[in-house]
Structure formats: C-alpha cells, structure tokens
N, C-alpha and C. Protein backbone atom coordinates (compact mmCIF):
# COMPACT_ATOMS: atom_id res chain seq x y z
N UNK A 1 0.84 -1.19 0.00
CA UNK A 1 0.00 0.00 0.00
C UNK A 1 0.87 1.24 0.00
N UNK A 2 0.27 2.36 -0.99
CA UNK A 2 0.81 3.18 -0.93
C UNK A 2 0.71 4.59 0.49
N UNK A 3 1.30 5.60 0.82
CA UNK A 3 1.07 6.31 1.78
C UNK A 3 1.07 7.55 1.41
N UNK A 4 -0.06 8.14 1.68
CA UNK A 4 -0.22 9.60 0.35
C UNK A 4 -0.53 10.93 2.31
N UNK A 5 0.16 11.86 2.03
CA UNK A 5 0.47 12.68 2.77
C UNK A 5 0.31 14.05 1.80
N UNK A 6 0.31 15.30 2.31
CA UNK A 6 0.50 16.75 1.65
C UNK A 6 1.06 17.69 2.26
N UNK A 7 2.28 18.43 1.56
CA UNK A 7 2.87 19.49 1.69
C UNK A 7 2.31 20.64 1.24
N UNK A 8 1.84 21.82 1.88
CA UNK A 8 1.63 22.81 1.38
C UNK A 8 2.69 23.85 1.49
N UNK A 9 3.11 24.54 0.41
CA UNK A 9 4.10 25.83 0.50
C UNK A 9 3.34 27.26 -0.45
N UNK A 10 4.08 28.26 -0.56
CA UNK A 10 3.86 29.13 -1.39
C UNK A 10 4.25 29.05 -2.59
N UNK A 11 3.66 29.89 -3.20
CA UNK A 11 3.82 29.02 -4.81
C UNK A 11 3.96 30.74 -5.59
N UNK A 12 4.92 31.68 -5.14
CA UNK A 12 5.85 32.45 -6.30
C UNK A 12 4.96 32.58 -7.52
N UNK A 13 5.36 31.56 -7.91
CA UNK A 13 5.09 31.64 -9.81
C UNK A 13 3.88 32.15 -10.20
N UNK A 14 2.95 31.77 -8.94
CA UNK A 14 1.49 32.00 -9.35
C UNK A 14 0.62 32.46 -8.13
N UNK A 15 1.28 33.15 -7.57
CA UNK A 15 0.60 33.91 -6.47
C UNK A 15 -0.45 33.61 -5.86
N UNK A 16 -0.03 32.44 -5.20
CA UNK A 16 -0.92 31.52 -4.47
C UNK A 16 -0.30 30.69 -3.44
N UNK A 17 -1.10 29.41 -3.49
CA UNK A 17 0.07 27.98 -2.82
C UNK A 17 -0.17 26.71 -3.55
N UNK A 18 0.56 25.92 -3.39
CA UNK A 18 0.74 25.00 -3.80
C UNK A 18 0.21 23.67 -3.05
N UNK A 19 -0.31 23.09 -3.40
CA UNK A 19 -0.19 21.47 -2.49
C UNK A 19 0.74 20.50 -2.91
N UNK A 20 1.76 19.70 -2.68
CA UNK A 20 2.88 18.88 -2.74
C UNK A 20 2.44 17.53 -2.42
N UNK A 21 2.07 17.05 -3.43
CA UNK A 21 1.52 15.59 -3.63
C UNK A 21 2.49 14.68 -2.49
N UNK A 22 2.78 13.74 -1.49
CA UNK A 22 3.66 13.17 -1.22
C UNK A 22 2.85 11.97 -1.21
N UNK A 23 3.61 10.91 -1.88
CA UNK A 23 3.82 9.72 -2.00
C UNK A 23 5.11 8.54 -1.42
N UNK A 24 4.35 8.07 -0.37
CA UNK A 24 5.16 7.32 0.95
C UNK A 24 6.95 8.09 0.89
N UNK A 25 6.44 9.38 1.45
CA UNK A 25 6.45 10.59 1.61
C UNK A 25 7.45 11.10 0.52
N UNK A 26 7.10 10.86 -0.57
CA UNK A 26 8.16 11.53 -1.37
C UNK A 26 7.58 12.60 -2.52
N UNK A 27 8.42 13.67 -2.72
CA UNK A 27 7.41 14.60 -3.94
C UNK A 27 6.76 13.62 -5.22
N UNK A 28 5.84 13.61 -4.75
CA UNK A 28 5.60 12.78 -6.24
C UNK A 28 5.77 13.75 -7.71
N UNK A 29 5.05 15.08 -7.48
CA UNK A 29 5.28 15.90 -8.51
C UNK A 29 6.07 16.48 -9.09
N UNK A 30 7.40 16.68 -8.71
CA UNK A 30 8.80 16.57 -9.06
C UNK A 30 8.97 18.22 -9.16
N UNK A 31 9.56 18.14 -10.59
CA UNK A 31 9.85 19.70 -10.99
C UNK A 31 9.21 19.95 -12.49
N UNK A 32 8.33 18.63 -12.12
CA UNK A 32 7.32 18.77 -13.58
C UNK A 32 6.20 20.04 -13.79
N UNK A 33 5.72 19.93 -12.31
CA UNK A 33 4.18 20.40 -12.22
C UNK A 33 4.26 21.14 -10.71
N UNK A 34 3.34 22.26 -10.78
CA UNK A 34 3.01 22.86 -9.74
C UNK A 34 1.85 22.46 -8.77
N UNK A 35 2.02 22.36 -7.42
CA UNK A 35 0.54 21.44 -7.40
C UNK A 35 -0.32 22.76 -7.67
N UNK A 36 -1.88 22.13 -6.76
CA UNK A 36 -2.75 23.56 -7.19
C UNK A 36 -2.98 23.65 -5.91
N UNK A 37 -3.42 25.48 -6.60
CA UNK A 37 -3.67 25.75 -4.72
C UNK A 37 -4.74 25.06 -3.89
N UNK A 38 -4.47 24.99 -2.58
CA UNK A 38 -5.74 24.09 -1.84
C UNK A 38 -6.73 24.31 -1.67
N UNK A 39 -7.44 25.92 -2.11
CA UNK A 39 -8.75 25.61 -2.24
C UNK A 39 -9.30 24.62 -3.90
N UNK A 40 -8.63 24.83 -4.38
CA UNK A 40 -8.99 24.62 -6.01
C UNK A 40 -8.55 22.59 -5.92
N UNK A 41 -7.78 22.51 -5.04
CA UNK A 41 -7.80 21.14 -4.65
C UNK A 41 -8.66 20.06 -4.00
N UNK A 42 -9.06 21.13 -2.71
CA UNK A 42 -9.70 19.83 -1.96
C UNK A 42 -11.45 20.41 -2.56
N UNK A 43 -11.86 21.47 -3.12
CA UNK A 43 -13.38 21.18 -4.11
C UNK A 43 -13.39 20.41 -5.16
N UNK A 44 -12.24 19.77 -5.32
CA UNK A 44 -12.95 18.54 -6.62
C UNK A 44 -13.53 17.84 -6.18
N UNK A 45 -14.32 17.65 -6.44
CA UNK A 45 -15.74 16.22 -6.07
C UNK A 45 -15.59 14.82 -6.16
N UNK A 46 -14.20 14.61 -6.78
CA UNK A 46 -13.95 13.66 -6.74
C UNK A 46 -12.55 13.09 -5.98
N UNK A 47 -12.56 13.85 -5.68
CA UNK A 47 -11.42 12.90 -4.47
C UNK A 47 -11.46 11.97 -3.85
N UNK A 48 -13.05 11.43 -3.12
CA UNK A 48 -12.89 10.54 -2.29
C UNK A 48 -14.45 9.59 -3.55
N UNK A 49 -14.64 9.45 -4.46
CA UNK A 49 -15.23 8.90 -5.39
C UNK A 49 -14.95 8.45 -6.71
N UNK A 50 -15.41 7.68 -7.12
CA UNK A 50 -15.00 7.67 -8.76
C UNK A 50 -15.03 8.85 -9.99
N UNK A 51 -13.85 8.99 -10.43
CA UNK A 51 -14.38 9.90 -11.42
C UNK A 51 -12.39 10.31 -11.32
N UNK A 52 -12.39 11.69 -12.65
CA UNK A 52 -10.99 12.38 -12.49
C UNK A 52 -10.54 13.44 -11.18
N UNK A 53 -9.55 13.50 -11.23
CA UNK A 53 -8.95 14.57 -10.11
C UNK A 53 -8.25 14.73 -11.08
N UNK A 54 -7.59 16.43 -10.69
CA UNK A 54 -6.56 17.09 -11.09
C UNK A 54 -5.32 17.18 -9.91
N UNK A 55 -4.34 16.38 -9.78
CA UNK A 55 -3.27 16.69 -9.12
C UNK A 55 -2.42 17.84 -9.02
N UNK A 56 -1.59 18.04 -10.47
CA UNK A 56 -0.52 19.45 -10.66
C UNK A 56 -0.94 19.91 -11.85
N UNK A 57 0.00 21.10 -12.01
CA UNK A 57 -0.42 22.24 -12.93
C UNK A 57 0.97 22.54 -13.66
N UNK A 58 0.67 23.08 -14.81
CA UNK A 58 1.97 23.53 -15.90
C UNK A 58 2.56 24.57 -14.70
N UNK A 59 4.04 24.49 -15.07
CA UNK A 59 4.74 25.10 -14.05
C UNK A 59 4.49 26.98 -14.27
N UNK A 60 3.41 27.02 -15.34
CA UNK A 60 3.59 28.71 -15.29
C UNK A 60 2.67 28.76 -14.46
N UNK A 61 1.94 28.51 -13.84
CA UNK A 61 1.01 28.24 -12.50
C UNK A 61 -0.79 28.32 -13.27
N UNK A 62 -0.95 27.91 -14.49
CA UNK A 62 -2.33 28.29 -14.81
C UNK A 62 -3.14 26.90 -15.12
N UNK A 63 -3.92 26.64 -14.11
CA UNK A 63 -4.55 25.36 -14.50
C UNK A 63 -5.23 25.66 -15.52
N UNK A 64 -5.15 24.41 -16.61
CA UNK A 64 -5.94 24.49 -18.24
C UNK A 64 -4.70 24.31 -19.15
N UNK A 65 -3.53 24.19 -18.57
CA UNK A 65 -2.29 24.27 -19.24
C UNK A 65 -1.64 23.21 -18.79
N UNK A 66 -1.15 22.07 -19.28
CA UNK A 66 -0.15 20.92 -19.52
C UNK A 66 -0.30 20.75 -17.75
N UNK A 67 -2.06 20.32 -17.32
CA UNK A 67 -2.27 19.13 -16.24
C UNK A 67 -1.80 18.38 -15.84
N UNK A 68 -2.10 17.73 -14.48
CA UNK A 68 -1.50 16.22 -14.51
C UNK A 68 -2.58 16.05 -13.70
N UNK A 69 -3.52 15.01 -14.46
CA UNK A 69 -4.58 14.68 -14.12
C UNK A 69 -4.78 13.19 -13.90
N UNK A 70 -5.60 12.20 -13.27
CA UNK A 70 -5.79 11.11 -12.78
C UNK A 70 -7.13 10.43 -12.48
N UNK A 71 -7.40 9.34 -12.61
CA UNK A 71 -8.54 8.37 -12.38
C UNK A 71 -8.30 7.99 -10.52
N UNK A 72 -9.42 8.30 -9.82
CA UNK A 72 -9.78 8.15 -8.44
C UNK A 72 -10.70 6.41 -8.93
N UNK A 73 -10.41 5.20 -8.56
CA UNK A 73 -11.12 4.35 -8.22
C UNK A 73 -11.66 4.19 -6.84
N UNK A 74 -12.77 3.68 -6.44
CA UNK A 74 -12.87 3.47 -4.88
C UNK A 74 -13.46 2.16 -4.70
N UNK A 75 -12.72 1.72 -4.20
CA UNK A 75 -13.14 0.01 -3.65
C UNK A 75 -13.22 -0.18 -2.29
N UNK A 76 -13.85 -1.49 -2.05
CA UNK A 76 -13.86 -1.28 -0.43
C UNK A 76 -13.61 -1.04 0.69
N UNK A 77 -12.31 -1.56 0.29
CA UNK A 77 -11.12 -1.08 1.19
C UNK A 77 -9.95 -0.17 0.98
N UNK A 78 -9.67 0.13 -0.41
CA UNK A 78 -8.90 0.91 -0.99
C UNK A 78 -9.31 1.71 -1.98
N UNK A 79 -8.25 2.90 -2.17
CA UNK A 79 -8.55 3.56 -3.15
C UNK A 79 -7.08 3.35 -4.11
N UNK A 80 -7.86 3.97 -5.64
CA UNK A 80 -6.50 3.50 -6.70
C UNK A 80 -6.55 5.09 -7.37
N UNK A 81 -5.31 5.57 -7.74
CA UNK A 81 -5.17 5.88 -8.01
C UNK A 81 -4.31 5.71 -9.74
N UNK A 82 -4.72 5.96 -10.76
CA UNK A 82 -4.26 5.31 -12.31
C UNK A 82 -4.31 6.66 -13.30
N UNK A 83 -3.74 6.39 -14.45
CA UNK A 83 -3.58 6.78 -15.81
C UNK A 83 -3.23 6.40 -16.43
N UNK A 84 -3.48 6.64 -18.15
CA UNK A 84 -2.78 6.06 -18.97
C UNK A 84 -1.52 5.76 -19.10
N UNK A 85 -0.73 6.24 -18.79
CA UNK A 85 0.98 6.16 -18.32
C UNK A 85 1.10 5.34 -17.37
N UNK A 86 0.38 4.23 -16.93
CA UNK A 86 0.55 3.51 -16.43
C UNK A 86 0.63 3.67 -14.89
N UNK A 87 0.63 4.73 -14.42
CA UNK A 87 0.03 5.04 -12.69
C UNK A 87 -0.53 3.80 -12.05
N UNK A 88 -0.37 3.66 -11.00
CA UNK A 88 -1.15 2.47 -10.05
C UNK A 88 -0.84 2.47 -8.44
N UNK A 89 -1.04 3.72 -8.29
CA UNK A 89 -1.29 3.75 -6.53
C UNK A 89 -2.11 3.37 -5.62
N UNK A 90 -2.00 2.70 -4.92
CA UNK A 90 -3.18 1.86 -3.96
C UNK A 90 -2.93 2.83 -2.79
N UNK A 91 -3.96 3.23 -1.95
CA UNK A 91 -4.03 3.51 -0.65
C UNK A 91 -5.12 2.86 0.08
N UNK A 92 -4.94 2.45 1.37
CA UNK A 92 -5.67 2.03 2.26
C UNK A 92 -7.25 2.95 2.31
N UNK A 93 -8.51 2.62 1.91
CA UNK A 93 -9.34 3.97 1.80
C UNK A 93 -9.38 4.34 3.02
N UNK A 94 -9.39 4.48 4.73
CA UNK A 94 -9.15 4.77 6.01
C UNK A 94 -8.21 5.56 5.82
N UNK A 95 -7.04 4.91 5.71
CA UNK A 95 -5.85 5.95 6.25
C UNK A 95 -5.92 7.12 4.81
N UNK A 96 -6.60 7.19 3.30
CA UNK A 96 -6.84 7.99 2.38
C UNK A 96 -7.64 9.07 2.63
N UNK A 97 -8.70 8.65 3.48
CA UNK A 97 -10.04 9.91 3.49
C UNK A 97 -9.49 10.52 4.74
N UNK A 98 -8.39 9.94 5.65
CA UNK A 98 -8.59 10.79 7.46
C UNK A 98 -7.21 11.64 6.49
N UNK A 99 -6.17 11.32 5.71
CA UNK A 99 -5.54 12.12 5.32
C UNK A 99 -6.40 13.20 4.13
N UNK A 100 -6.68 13.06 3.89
CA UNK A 100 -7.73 13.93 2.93
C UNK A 100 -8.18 15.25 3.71
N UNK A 101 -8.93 14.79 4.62
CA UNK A 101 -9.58 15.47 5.45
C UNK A 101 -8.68 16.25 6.35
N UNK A 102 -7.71 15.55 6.66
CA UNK A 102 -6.77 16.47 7.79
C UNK A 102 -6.32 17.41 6.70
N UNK A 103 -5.74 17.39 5.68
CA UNK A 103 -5.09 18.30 5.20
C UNK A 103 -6.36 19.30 4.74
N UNK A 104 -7.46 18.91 4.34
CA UNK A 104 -8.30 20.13 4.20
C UNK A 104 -8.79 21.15 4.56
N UNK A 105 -8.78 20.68 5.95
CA UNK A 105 -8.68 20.93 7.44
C UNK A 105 -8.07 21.65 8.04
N UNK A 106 -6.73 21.57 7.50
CA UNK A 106 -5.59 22.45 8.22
C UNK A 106 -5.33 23.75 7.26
N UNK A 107 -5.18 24.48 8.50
CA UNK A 107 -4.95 26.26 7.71
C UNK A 107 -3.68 26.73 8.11
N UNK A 108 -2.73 25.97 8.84
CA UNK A 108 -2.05 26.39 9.67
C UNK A 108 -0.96 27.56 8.58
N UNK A 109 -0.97 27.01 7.29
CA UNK A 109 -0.15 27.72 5.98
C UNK A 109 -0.94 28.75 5.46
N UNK A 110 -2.06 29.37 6.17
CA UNK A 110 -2.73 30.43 5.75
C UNK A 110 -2.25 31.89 6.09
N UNK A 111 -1.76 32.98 5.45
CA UNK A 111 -1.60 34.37 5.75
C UNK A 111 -2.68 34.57 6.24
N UNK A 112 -2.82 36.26 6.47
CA UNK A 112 -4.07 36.70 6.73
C UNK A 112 -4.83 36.70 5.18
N UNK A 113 -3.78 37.36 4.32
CA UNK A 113 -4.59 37.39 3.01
C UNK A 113 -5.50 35.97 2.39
N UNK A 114 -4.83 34.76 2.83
CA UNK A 114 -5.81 33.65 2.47
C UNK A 114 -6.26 33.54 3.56
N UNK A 115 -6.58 33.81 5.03
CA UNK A 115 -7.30 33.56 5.33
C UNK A 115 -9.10 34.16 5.23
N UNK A 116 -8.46 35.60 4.93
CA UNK A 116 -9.71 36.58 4.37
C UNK A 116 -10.45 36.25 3.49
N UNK A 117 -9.84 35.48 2.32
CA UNK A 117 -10.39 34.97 1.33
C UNK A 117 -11.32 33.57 1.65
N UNK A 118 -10.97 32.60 2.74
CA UNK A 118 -11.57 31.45 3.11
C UNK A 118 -12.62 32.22 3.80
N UNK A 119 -12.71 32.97 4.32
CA UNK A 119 -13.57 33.47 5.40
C UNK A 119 -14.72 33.67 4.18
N UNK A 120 -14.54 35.38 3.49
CA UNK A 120 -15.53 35.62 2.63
C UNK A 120 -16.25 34.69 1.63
N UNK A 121 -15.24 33.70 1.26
CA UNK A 121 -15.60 32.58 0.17
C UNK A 121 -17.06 31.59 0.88
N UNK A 122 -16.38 31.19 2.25
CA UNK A 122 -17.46 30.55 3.09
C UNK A 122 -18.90 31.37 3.15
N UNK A 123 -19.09 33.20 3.23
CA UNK A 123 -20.06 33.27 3.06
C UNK A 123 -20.98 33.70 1.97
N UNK A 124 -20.06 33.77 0.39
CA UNK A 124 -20.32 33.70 -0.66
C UNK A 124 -20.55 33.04 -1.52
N UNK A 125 -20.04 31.27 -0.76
CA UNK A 125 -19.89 30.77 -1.95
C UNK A 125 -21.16 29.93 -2.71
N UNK A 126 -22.65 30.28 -2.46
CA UNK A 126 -23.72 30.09 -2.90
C UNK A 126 -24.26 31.24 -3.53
N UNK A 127 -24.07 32.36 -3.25
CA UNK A 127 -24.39 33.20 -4.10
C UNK A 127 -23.91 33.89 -5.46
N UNK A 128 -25.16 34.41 -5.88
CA UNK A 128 -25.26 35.46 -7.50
C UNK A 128 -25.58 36.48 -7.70
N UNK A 129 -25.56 37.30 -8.67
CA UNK A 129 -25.70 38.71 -8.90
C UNK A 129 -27.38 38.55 -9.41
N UNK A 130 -28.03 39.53 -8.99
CA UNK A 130 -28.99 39.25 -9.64
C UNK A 130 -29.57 40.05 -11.13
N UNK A 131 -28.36 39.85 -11.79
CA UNK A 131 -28.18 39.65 -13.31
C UNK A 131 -27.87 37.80 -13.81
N UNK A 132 -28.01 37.13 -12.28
CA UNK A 132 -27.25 35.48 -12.42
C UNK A 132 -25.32 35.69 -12.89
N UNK A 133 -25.31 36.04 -12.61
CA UNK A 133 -23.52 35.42 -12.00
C UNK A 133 -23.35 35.00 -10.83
N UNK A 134 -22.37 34.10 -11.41
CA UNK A 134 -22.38 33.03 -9.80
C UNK A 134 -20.79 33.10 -9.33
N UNK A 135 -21.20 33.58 -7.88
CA UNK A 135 -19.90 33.53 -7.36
C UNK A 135 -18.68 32.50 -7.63
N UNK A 136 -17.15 33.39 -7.68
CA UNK A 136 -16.59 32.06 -8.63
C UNK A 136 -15.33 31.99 -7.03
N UNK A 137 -14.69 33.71 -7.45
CA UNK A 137 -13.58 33.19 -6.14
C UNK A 137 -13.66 34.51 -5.58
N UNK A 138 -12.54 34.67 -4.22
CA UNK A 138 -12.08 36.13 -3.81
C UNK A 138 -11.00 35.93 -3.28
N UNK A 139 -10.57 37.37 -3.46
CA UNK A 139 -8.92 37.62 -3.43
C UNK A 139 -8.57 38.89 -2.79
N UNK A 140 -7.69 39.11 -2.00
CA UNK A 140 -7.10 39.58 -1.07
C UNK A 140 -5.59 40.08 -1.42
N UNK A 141 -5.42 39.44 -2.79
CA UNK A 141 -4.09 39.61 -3.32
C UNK A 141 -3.60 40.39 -4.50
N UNK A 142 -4.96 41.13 -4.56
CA UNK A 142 -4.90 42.10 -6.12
C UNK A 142 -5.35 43.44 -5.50
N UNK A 143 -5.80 43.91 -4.73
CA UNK A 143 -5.25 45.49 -4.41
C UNK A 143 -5.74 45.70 -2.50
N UNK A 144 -4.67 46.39 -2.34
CA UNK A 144 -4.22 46.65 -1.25
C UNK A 144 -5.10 47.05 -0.67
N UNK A 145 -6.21 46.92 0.88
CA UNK A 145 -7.33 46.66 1.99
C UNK A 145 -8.62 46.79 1.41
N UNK A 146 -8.83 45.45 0.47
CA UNK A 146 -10.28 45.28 -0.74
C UNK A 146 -9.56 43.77 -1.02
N UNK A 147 -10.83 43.03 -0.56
CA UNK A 147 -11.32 41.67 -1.56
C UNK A 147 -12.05 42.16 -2.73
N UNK A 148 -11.33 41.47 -3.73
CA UNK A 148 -12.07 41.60 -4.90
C UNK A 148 -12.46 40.35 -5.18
N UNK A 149 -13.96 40.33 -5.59
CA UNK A 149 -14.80 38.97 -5.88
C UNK A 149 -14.93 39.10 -7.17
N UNK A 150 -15.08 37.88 -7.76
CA UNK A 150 -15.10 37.00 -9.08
C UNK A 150 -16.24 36.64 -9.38
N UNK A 151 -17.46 37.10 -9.76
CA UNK A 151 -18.37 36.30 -10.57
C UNK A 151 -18.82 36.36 -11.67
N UNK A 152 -19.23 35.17 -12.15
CA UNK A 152 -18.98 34.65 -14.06
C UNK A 152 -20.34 34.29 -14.38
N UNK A 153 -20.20 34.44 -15.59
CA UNK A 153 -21.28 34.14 -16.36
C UNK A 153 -21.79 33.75 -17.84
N UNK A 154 -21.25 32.76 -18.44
CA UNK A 154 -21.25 32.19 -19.49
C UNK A 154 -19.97 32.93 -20.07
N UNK A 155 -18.84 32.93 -19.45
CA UNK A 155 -17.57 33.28 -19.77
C UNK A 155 -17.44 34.51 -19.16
N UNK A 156 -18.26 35.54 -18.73
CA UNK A 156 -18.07 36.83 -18.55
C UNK A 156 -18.24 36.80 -17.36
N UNK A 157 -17.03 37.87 -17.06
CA UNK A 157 -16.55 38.18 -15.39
C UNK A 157 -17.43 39.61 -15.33
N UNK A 158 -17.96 39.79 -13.70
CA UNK A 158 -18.14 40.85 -13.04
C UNK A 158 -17.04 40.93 -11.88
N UNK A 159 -16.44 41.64 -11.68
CA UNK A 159 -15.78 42.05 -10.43
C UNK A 159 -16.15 42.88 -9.40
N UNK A 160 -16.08 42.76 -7.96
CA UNK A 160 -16.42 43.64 -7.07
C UNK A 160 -15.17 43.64 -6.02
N UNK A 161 -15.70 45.02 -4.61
CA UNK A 161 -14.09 44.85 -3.95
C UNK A 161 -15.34 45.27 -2.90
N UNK A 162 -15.04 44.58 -2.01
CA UNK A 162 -15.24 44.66 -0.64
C UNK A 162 -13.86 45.09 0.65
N UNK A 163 -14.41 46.48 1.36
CA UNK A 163 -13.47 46.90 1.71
C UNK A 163 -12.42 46.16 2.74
N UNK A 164 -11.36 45.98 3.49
CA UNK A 164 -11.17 45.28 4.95
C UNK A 164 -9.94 46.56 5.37
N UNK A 165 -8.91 45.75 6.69
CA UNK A 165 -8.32 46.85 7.11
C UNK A 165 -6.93 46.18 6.54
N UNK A 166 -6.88 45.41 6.12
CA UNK A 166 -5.45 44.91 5.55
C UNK A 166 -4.34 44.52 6.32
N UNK A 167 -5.25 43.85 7.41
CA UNK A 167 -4.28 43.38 8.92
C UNK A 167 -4.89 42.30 9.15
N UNK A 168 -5.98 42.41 9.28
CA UNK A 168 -6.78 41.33 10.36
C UNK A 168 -8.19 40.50 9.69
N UNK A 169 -8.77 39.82 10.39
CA UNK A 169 -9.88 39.57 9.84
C UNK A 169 -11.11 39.92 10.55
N UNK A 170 -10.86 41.18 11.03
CA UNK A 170 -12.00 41.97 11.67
C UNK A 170 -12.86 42.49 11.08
N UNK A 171 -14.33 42.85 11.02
CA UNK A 171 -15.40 42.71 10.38
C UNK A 171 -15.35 42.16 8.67
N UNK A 172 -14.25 41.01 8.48
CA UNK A 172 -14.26 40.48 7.39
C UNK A 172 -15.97 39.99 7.21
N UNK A 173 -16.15 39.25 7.78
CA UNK A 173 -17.47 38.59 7.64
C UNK A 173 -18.15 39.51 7.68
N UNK A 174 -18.31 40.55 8.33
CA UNK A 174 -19.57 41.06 8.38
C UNK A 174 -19.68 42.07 7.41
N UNK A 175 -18.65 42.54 6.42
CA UNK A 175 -18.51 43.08 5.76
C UNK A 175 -19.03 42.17 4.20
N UNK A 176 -18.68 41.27 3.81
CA UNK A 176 -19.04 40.32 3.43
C UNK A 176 -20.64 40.48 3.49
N UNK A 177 -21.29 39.81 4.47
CA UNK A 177 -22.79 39.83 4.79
C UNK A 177 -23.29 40.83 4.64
N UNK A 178 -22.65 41.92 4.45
CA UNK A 178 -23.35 43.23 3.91
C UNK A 178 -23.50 43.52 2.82
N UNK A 179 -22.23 43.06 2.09
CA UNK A 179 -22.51 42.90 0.66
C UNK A 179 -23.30 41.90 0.03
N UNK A 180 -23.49 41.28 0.62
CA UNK A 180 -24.61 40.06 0.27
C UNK A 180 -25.69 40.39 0.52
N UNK A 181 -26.04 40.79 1.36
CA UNK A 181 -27.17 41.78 1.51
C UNK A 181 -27.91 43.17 0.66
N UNK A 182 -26.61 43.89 0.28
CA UNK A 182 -26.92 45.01 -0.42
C UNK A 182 -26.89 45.03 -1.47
N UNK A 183 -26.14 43.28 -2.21
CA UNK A 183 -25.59 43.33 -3.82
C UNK A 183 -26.48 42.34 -4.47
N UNK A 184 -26.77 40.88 -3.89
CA UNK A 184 -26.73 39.90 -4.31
C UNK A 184 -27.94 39.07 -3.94
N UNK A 185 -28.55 37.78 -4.41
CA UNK A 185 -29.55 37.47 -4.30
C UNK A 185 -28.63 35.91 -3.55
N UNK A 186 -29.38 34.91 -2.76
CA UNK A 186 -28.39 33.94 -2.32
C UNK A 186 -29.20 32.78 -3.26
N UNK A 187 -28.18 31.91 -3.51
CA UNK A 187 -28.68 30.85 -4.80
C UNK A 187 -29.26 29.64 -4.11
C-alpha cells in the first residue's frame, strides 16, 4: 500500500500555494508540475469517489495548461489511483479519506490574506448577482485593503471589492454579509 500525505508551501510563480503531492512521503510531482492551490484542490468532487482529479499544474502556475490529471477508483477497502501512463497507486481507503480530510482541514499555511479569502468565500460561496452570475472566487491579493470577488457568467466576469483593514480579519465577515445583503440574491 501506498502512503499519500501533503505538503503545502507558497507558490511564487502564481501567487498563491501549492499542495505537494507526497507519496510514501516523497514529492511525487517533481519539478514537472506545480501542485494547485488548496482551495482549487480539496473542491474537486472527486477525491474521495470515482471519477478524475486534477493533481498538478503547468509550471507557469495556470490550471488548463499541460495538467496532470488522474482516475480516483474506490473500492472497499482501498482507493487507486491510475492513468494512462501507467500510474497504479493503492491507498488504504481509512488511512486515504482521514488524510484527505486532515489536510483540508488544516490552515495552519494560511496568511491573513488567504485567510480573508476562506472566510468571505465561506459566506459567498452560494451566491449570484442578480443579473445570475455566480460567485466564482475572492482575493485579497490584487489590491491593497479590498477583496475583490469573481463572478462569471457564461464566460463573462463581473468584479467587485469589498473593503477590509489589511491586517486582520475583523469585520471580514460582516462586511461580506453586507454585501450580500446590499448586492446579491443567495442561490
């Protein structure tokens, strides 16, 4: 059996972080691929089910660009991990989902700036404009004491900036809930 663990670091290239695949604890992803950041990681739906996951990303940091993507099997007791290239990782499914979960779990690699963003995301992330755009992401990392939110709509972005103090996460939320209140309809 294989032993699948995660490193999270900062990720430079693409102004974010990274998740660091480890495989019975070793980088699995090398200096091929960037992982992706951990929110964009642990919302695939398929992690702990059948279906694809996306592991790493082209090293210019833009997922949609030279993937490294994978088949999730789930069997009773294990999970497999495969691809055409011949992949074949077994993990115990127990010791797969409590590691899953712990790392999803853990924020301990969060700034304030991602943590602002987990905060507002948590109370945005069902809502739309009521033109229908649907909340996509928010960011803390494109201008200085303002989240700017992301929502799309058959390709087309609206942007907004919700103010903060650029320290803390003091009336993050409630600032948030106001804009949800004053902007948006909840889906």
């Amino acid at each position: 059996m294989n032993k699948l663990s995660f490193n999270i670091l900062p990720s430079p290239e693409s102004n974010d972080h990274e998740i660091r695949i480890l495989i019975d604890d070793k980088d699995f992803l090398g200096n091929d691929y960037l992982g992706l950041d951990p929110p964009s990681f642990f919302s695939q739906d398929n992690l702990d089910k059948d279906g694809e996951i996306m592991i790493g990303r082209c090293t210019c940091g833009v997922e949609g660009c030279g993937d490294f993507q994978l088949t999730v099997v789930i069997k009773q007791d294990n999970v497999l991990w495969t691809n055409n290239n011949g992949l074949n990782l077994i993990f115990e499914k127990q010791y797969y989902n409590h590691s899953i979960e712990t790392a999803k779990n853990d924020y301990s690699w969060e700034d304030i700036n991602r943590k602002v963003e987990r905060l507002t995301t948590n109370i945005l992330k069902n809502s739309q404009t009521k033109d229908s755009y649907i909340f996509n992401w928010a960011s803390a990392r494109i201008n200085e004491r303002q989240i700017t939110l992301s929502y799309n709509k058959n390709g087309n972005q609206k942007l907004f900036n919700i103010v903060w103090d650029g320290q803390s996460e003091n009336k993050v939320e409630e600032n948030a809930k106001q804009f949800l209140k004053d902007t948006l309809e909840v889906g």
